[in-house]
C-alpha atoms as a PDB file:
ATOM      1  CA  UNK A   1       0.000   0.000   0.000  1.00  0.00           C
ATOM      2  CA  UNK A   2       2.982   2.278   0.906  1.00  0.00           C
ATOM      3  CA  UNK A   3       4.772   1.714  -2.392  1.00  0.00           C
ATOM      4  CA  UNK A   4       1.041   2.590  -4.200  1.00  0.00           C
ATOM      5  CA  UNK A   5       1.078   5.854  -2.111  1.00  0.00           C
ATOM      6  CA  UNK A   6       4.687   6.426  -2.851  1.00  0.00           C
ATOM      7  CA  UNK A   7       4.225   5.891  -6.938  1.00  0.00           C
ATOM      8  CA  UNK A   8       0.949   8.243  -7.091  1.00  0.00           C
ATOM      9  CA  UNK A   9       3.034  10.938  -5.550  1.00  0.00           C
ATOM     10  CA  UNK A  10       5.869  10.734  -7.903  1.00  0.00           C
ATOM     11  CA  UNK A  11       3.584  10.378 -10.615  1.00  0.00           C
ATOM     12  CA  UNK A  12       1.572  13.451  -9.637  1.00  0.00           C
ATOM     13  CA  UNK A  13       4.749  15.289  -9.061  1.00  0.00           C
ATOM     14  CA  UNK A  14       5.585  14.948 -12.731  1.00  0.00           C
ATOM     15  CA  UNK A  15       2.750  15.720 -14.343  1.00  0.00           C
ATOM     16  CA  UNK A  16       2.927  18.989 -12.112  1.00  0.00           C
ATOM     17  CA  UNK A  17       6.440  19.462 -13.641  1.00  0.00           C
ATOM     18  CA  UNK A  18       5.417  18.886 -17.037  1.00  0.00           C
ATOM     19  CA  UNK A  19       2.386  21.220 -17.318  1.00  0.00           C
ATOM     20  CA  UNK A  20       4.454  24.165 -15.355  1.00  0.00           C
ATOM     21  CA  UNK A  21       7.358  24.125 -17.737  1.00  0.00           C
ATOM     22  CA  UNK A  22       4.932  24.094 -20.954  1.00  0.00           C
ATOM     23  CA  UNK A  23       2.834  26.825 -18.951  1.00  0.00           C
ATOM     24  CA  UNK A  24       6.476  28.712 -19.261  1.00  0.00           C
ATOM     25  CA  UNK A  25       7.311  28.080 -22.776  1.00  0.00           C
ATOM     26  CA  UNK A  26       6.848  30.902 -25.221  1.00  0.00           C
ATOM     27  CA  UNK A  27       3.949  31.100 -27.847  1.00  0.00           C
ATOM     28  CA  UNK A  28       4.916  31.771 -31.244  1.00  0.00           C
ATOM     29  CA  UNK A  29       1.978  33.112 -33.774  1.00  0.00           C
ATOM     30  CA  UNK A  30       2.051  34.294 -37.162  1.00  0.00           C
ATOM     31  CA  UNK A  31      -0.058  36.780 -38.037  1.00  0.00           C
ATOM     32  CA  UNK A  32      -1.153  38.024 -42.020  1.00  0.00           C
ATOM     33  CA  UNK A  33      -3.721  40.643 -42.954  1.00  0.00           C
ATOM     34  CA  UNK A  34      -4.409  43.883 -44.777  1.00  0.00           C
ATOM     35  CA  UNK A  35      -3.098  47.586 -43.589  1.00  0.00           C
ATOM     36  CA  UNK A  36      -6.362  49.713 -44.328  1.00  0.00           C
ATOM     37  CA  UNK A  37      -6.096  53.453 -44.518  1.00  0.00           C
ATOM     38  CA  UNK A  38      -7.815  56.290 -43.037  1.00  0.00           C
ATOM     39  CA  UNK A  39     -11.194  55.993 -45.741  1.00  0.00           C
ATOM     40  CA  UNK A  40     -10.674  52.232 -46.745  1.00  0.00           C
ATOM     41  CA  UNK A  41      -9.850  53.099 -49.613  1.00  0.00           C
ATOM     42  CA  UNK A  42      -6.373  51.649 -49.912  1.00  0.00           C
ATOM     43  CA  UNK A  43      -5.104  48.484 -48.790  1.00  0.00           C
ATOM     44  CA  UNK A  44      -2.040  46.732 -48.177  1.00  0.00           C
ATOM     45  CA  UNK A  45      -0.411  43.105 -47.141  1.00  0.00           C
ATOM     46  CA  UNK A  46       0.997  42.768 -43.287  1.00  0.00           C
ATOM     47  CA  UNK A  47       3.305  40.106 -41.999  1.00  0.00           C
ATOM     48  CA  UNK A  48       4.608  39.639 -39.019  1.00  0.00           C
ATOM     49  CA  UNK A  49       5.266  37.448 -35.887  1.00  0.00           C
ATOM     50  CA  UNK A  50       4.844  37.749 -32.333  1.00  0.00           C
ATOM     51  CA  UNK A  51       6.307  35.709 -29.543  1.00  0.00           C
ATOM     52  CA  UNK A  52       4.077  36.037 -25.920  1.00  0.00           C
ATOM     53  CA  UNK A  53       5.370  34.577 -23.175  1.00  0.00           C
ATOM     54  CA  UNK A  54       4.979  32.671 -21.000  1.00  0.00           C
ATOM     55  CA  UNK A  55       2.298  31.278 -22.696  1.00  0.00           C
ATOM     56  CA  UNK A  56      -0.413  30.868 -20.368  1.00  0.00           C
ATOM     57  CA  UNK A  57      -0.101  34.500 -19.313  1.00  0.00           C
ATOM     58  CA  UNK A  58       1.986  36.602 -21.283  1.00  0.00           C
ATOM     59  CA  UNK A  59       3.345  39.229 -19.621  1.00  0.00           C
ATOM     60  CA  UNK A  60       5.767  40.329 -22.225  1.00  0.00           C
ATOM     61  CA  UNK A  61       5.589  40.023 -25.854  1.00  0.00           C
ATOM     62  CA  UNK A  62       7.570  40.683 -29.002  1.00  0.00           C
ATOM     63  CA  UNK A  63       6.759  41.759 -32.440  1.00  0.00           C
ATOM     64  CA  UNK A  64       9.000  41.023 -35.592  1.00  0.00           C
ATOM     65  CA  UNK A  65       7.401  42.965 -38.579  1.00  0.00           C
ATOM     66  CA  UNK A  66       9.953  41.803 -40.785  1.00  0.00           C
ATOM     67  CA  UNK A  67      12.114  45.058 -41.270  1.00  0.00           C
ATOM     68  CA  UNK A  68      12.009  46.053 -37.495  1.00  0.00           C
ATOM     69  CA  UNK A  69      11.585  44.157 -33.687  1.00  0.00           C
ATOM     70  CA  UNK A  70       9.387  45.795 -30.903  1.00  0.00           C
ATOM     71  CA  UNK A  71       8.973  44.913 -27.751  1.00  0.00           C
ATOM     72  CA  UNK A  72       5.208  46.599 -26.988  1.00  0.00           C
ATOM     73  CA  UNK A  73       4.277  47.088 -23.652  1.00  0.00           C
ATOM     74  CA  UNK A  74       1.399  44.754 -21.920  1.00  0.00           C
ATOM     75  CA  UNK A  75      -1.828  46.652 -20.997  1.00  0.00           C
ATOM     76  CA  UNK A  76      -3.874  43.640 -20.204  1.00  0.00           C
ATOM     77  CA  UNK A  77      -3.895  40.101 -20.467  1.00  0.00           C
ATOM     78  CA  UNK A  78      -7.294  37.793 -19.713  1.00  0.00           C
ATOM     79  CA  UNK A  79      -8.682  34.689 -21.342  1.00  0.00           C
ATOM     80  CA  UNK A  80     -10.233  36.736 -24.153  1.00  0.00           C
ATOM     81  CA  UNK A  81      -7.922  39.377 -25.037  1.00  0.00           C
ATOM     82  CA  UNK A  82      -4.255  40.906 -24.771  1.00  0.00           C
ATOM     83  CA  UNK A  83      -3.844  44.426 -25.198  1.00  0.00           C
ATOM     84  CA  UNK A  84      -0.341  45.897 -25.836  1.00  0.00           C
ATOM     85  CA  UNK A  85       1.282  49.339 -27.319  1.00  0.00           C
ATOM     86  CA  UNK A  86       3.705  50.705 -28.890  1.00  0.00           C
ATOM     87  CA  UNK A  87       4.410  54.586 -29.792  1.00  0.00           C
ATOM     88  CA  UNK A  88       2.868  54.095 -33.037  1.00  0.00           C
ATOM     89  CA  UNK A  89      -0.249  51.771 -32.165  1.00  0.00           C
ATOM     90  CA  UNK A  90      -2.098  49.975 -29.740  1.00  0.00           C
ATOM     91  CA  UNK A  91      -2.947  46.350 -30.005  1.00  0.00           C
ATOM     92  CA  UNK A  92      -5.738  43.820 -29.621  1.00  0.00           C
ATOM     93  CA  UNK A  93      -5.087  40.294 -30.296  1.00  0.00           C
ATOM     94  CA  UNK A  94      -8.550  37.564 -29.349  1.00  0.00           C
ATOM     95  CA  UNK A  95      -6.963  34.211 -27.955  1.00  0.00           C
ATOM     96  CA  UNK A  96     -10.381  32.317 -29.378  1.00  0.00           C
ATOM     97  CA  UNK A  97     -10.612  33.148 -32.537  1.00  0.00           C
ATOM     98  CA  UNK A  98      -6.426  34.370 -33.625  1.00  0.00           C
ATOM     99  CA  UNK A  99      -7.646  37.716 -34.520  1.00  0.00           C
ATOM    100  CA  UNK A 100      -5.319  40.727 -34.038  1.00  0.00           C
ATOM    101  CA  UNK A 101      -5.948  44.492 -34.538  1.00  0.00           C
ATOM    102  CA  UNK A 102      -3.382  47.127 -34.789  1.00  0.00           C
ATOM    103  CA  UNK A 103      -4.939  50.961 -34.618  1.00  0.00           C
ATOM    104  CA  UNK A 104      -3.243  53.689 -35.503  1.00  0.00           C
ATOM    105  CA  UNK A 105      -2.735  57.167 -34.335  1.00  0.00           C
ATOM    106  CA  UNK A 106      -2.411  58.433 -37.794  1.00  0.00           C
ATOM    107  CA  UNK A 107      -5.898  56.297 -38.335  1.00  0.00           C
ATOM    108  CA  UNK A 108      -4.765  53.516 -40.173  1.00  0.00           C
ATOM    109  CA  UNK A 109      -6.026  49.832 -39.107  1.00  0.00           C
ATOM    110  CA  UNK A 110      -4.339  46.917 -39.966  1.00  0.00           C
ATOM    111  CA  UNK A 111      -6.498  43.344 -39.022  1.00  0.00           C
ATOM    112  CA  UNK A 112      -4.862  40.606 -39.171  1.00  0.00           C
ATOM    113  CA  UNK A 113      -5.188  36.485 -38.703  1.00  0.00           C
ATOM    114  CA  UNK A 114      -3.039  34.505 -36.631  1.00  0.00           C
ATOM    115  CA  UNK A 115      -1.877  31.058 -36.242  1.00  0.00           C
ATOM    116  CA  UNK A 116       0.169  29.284 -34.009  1.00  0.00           C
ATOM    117  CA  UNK A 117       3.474  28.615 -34.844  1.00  0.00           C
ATOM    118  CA  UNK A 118       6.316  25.658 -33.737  1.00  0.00           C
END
C-alpha cells in the first residue's frame, strides 16, 4: 500500500512538472492581414510574428514585422484578449478566434489572422 502511495506521488509530481514548464514556454503566432487606410480606400499586405510569453499568461511580448523588432508594452492580459502598445499603435489580439488588430494614431487599421506557430 505504501509503495502505491509512494508511486501516485511521484507520478503526480511529474505531471505537475510537465504542465508548469509548458505553462512557461513561449507562444509563437504568425499573423497576415491587410493595412487599411484612413477611408478604406487603400489596402495593403501585413506580416509579421509575435512571440508572448509565458504562454499561459503573457506578460511580455515581441513583435518582428519583418524590417524592425518591438517589444510593446502589456496593458492587459485575460482569457479573451491581450492588449499591448507601442508609440505608433495599440494592439488587440482575441486568444479564441487568432484575430489581431493594430490601430493607428495616424488612423490607419491593420487586421490581421493569426496562427500558431512551432
Amino acid at each position: 500500500m505504501l509503495k502505491i502511495a509512494v508511486l501516485l506521488v511521484c507520478i503526480s509530481t511529474a505531471l505537475l512538472t510537465m504542465d508548469a514548464a509548458q505553462a512557461a514556454d513561449p507562444l509563437k503566432i504568425g499573423c497576415t492581414g491587410d493595412m487599411i487606410e484612413p477611408g478604406g480606400a487603400k489596402r495593403s499586405p501585413v506580416t509579421l510574428t509575435a512571440i508572448l510569453s509565458p504562454a499561459s499568461k503573457a506578460t511580455n511580448l515581441s513583435i518582428d514585422l519583418g524590417a524592425v523588432n518591438i517589444s510593446p508594452k502589456v496593458l492587459s492580459n485575460n482569457p479573451l484578449q491581450l492588449k499591448f502598445r507601442t508609440k505608433d499603435f495599440t494592439g488587440e489580439y482575441f486568444h479564441y478566434s487568432g484575430d489581431m488588430f493594430l490601430i493607428y494614431g495616424s488612423g490607419h487599421l491593420a487586421r490581421l489572422t493569426c496562427t500558431q506557430r512551432a
